[in-house]
PDB file of N, CA and C in Angstrom:
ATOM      1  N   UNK A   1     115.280  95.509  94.473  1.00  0.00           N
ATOM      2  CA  UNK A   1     114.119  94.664  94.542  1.00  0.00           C
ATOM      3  C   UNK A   1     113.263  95.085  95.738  1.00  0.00           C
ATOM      4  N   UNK A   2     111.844  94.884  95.432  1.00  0.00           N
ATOM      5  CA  UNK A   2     111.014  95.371  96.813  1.00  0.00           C
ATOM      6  C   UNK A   2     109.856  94.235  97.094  1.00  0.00           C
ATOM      7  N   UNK A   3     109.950  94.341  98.023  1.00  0.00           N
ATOM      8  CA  UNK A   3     108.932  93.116  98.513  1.00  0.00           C
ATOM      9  C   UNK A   3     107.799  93.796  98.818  1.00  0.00           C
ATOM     10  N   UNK A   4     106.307  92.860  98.152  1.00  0.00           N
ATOM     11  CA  UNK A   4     105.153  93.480  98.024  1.00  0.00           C
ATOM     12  C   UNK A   4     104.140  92.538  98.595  1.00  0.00           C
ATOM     13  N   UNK A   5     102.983  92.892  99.073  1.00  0.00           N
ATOM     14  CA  UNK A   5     102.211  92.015  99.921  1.00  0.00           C
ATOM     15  C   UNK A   5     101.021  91.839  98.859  1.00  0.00           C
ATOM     16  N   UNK A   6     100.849  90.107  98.508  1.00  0.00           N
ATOM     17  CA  UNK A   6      99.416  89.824  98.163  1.00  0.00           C
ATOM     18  C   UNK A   6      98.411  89.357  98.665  1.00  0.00           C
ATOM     19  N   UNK A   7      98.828  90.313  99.738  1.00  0.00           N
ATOM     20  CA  UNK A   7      96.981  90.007 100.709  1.00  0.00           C
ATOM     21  C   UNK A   7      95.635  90.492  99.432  1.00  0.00           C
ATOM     22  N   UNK A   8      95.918  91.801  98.897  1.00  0.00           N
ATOM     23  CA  UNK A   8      94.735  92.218  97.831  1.00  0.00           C
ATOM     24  C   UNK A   8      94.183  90.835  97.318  1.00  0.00           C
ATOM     25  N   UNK A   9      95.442  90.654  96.491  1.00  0.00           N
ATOM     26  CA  UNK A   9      95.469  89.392  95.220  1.00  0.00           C
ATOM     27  C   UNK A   9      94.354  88.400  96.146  1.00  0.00           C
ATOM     28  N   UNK A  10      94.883  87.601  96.742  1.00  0.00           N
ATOM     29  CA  UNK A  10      94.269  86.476  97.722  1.00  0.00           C
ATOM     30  C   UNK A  10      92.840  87.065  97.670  1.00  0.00           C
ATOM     31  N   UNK A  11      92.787  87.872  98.660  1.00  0.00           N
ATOM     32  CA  UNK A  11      91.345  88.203  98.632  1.00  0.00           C
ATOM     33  C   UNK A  11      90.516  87.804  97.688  1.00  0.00           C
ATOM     34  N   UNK A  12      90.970  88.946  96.675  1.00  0.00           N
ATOM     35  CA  UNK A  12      89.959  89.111  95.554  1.00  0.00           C
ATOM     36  C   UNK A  12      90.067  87.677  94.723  1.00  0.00           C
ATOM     37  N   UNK A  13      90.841  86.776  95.113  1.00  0.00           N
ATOM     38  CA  UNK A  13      90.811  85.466  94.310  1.00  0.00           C
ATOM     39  C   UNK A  13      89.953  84.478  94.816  1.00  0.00           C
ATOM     40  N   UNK A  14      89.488  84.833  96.401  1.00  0.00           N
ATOM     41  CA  UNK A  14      88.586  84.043  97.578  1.00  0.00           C
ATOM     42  C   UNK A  14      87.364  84.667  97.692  1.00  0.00           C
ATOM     43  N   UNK A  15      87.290  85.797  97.117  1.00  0.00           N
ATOM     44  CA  UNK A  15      85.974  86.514  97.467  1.00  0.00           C
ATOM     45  C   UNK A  15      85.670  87.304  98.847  1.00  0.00           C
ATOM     46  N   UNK A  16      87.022  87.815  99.645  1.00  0.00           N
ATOM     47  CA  UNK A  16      86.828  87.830 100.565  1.00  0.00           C
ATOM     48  C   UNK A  16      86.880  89.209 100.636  1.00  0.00           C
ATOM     49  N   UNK A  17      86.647  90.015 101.812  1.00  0.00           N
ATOM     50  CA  UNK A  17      87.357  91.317 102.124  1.00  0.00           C
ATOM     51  C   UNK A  17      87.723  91.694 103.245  1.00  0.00           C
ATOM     52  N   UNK A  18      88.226  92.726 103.185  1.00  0.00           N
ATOM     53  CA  UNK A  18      89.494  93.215 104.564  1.00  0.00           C
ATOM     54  C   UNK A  18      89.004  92.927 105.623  1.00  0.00           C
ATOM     55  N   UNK A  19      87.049  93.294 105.962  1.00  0.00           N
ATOM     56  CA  UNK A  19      86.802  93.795 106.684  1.00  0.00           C
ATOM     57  C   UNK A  19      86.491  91.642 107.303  1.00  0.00           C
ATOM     58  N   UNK A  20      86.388  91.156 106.975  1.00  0.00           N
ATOM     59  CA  UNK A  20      86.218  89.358 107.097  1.00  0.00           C
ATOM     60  C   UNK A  20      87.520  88.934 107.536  1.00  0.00           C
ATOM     61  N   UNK A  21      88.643  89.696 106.801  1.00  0.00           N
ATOM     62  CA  UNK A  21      90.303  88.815 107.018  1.00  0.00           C
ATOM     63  C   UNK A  21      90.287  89.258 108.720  1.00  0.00           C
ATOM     64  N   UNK A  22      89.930  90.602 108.511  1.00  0.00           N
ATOM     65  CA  UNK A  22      90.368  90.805 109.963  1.00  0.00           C
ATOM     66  C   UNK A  22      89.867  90.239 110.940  1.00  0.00           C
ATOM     67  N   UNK A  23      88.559  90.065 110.798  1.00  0.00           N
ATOM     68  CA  UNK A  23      87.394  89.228 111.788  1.00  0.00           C
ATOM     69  C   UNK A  23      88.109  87.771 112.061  1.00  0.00           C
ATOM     70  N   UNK A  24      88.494  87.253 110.910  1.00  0.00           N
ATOM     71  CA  UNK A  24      88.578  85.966 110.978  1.00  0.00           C
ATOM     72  C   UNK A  24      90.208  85.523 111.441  1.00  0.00           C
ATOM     73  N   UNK A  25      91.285  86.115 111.230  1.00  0.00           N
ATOM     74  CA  UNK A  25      92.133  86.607 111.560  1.00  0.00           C
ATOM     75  C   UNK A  25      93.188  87.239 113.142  1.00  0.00           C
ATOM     76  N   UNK A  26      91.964  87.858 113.732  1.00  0.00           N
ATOM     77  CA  UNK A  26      92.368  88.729 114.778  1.00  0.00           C
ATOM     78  C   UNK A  26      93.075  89.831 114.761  1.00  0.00           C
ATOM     79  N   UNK A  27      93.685  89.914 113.521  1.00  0.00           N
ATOM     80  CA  UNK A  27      94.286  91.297 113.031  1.00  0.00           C
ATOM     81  C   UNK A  27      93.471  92.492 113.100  1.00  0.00           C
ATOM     82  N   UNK A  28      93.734  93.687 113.443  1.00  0.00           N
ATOM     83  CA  UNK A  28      93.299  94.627 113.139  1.00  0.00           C
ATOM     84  C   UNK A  28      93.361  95.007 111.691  1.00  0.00           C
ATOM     85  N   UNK A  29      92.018  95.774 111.559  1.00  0.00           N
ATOM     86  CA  UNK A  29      91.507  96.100 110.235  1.00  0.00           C
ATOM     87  C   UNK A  29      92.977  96.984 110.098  1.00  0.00           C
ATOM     88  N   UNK A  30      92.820  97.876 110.644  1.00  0.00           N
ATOM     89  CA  UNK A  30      93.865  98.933 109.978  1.00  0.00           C
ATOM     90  C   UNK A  30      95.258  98.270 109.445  1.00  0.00           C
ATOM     91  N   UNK A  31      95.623  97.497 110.196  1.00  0.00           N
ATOM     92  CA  UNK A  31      96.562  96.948 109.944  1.00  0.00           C
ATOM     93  C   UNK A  31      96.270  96.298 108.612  1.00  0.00           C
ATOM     94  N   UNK A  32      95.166  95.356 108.304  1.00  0.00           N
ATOM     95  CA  UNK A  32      95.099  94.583 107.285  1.00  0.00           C
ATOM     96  C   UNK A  32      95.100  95.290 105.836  1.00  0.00           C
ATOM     97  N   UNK A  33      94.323  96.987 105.838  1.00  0.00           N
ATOM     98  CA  UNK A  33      94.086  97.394 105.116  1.00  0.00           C
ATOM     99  C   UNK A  33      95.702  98.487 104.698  1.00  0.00           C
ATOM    100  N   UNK A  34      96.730  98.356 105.653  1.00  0.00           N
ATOM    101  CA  UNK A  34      97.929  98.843 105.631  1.00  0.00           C
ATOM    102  C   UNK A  34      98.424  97.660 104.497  1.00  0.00           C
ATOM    103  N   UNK A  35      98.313  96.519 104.755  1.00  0.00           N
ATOM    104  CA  UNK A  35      99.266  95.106 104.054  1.00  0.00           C
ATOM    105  C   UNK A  35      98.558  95.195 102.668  1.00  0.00           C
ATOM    106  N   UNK A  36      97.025  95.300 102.688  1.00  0.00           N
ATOM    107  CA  UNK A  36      96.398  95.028 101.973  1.00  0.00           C
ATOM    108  C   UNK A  36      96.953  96.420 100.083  1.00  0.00           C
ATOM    109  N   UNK A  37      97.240  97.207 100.990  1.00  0.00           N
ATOM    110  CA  UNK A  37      97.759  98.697  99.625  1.00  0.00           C
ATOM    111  C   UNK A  37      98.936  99.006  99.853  1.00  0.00           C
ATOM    112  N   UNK A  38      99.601  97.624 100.246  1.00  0.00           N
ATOM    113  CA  UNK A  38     101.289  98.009 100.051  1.00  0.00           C
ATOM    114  C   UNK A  38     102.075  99.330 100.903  1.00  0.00           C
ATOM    115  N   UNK A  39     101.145  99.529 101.878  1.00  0.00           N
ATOM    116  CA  UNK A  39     101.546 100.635 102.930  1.00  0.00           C
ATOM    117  C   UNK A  39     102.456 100.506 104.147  1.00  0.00           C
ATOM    118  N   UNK A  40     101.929  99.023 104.165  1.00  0.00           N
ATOM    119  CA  UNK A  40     103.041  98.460 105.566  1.00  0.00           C
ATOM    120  C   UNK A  40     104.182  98.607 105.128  1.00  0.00           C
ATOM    121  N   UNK A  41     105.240  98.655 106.357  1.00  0.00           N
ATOM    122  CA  UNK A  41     106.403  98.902 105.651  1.00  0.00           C
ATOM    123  C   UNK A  41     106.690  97.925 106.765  1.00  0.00           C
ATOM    124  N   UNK A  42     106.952  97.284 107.896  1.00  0.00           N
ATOM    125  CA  UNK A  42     106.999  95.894 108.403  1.00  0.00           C
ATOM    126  C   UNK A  42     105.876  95.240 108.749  1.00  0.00           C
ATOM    127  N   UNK A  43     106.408  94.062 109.269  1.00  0.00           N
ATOM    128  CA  UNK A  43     104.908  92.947 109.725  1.00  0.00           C
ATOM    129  C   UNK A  43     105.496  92.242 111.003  1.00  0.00           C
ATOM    130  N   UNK A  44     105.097  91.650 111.316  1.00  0.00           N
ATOM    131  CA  UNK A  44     105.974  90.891 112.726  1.00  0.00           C
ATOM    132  C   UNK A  44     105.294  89.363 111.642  1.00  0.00           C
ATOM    133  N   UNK A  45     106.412  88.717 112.937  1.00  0.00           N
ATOM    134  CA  UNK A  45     105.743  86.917 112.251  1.00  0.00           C
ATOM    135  C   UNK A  45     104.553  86.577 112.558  1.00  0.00           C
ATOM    136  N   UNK A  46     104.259  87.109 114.023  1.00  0.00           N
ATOM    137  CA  UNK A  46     102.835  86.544 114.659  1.00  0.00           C
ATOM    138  C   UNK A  46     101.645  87.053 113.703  1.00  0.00           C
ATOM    139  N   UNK A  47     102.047  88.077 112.969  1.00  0.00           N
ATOM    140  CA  UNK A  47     100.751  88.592 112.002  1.00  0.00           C
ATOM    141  C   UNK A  47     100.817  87.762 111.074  1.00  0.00           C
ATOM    142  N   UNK A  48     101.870  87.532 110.664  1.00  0.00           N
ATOM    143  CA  UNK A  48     101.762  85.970 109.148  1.00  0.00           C
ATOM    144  C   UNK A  48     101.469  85.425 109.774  1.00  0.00           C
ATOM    145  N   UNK A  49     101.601  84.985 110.789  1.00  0.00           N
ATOM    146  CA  UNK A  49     100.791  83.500 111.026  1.00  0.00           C
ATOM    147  C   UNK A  49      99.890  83.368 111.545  1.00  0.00           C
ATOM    148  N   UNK A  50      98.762  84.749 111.953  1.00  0.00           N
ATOM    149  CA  UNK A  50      97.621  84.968 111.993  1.00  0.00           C
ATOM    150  C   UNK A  50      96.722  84.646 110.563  1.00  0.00           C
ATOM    151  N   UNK A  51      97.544  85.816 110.029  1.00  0.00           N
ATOM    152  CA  UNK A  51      96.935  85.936 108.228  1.00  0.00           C
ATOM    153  C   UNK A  51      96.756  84.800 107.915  1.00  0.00           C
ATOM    154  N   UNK A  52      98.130  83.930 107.290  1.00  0.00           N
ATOM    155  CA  UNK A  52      98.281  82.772 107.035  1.00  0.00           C
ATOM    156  C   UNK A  52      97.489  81.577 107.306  1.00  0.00           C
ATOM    157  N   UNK A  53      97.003  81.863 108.512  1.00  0.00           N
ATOM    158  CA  UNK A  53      96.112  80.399 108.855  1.00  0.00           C
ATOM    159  C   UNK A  53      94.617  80.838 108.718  1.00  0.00           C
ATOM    160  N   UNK A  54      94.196  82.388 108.811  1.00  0.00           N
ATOM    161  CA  UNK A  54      93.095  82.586 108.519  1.00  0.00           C
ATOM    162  C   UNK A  54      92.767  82.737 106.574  1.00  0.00           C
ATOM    163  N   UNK A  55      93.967  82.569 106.261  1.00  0.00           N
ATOM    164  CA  UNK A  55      93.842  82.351 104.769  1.00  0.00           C
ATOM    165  C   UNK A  55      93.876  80.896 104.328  1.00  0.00           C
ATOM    166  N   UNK A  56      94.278  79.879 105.095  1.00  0.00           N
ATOM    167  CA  UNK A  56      94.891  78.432 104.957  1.00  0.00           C
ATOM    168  C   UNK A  56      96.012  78.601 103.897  1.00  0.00           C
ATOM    169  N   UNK A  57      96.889  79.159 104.174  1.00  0.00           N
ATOM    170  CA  UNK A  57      98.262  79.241 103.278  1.00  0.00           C
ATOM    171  C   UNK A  57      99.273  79.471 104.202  1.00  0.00           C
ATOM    172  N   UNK A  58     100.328  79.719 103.385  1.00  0.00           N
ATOM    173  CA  UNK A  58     101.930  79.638 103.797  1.00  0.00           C
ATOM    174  C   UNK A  58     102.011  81.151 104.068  1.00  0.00           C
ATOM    175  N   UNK A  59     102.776  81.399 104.988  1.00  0.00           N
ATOM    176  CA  UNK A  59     103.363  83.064 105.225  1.00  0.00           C
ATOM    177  C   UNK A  59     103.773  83.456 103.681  1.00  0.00           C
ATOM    178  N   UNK A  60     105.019  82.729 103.052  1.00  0.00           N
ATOM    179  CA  UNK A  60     105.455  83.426 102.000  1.00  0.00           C
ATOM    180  C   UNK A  60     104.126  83.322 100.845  1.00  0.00           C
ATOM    181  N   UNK A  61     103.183  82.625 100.713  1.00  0.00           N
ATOM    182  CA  UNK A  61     102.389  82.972  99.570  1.00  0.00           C
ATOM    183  C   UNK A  61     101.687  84.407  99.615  1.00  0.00           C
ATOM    184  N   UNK A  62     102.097  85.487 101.125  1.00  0.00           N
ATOM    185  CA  UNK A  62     101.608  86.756 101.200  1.00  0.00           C
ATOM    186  C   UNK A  62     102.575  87.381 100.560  1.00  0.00           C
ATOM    187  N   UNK A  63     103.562  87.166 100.389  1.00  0.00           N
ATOM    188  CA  UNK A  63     104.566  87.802  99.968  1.00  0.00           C
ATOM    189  C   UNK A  63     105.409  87.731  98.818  1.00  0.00           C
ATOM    190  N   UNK A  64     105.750  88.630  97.830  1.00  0.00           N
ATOM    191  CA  UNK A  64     106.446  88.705  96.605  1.00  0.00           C
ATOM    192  C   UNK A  64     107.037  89.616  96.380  1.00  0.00           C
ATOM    193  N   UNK A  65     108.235  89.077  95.720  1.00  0.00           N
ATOM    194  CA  UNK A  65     109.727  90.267  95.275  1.00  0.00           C
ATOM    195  C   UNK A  65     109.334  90.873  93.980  1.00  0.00           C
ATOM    196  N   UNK A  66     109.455  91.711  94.292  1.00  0.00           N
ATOM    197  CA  UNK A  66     109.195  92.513  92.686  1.00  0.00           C
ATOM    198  C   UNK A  66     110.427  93.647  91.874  1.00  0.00           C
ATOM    199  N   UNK A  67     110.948  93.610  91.266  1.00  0.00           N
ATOM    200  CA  UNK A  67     111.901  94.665  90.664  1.00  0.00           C
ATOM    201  C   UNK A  67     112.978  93.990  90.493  1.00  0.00           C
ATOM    202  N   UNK A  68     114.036  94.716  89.615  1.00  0.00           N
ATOM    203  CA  UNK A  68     115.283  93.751  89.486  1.00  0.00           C
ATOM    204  C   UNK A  68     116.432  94.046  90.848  1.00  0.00           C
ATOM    205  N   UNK A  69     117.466  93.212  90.662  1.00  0.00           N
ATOM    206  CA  UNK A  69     118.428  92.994  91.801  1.00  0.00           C
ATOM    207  C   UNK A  69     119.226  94.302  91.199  1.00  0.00           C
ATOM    208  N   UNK A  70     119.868  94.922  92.470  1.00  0.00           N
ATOM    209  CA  UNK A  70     120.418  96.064  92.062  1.00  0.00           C
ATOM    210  C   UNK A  70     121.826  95.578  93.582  1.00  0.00           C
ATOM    211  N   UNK A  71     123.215  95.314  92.515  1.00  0.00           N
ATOM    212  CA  UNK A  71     124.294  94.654  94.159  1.00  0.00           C
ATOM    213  C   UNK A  71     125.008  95.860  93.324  1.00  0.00           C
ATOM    214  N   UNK A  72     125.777  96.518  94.624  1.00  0.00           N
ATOM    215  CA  UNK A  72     126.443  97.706  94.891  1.00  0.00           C
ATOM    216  C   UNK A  72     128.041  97.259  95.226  1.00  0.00           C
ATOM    217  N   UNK A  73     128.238  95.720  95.019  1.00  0.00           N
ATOM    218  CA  UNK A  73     129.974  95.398  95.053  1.00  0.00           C
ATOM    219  C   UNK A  73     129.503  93.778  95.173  1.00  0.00           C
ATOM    220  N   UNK A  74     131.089  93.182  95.057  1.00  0.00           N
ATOM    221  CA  UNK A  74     130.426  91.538  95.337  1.00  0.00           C
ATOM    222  C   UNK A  74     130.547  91.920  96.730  1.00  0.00           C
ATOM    223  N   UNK A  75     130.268  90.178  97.625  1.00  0.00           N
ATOM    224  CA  UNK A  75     130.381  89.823  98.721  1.00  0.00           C
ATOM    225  C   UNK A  75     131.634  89.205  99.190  1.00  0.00           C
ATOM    226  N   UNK A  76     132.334  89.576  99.759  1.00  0.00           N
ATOM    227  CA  UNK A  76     133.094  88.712 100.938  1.00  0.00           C
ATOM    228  C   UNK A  76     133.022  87.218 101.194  1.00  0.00           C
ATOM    229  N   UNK A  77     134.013  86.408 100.748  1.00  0.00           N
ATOM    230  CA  UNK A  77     133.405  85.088 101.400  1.00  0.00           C
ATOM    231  C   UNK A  77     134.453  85.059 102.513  1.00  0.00           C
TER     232      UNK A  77
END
């Protein structure tokens, strides 16, 4: 499974663009436009909760699992 960022989605559902998230945000563009094409490969929290409040949403509504579960043995309890 891979986790995928819908900063795009949002946007384009608000009318907004990268170059506004970031303004409004404090994020750097580059950065935004990294989240924005699935390029980031981490985020820190302080950036969700930059994003997040300059979007008025939840951290996880940036974020979605995509692909099936792939477990390589059970777990240990």
């Amino acid at each position: 499974m891979t986790t995928h960022f819908r900063l795009a989605e949002i946007l384009k559902k608000r009318g907004m663009n990268q170059t506004e998230l970031a303004r409004l945000s404090g994020v750097h563009f580059v950065t935004v436009n990294r989240l924005c094409t699935n390029r980031g490969k981490r985020v820190d929290l302080e950036t969700l909760d930059l994003l997040s409040a300059a979007l008025d949403c939840e951290p996880g509504d940036l974020l979605e699992r995509v692909g099936q579960t792939r477990r390589k043995g059970k777990r240990k309890k």
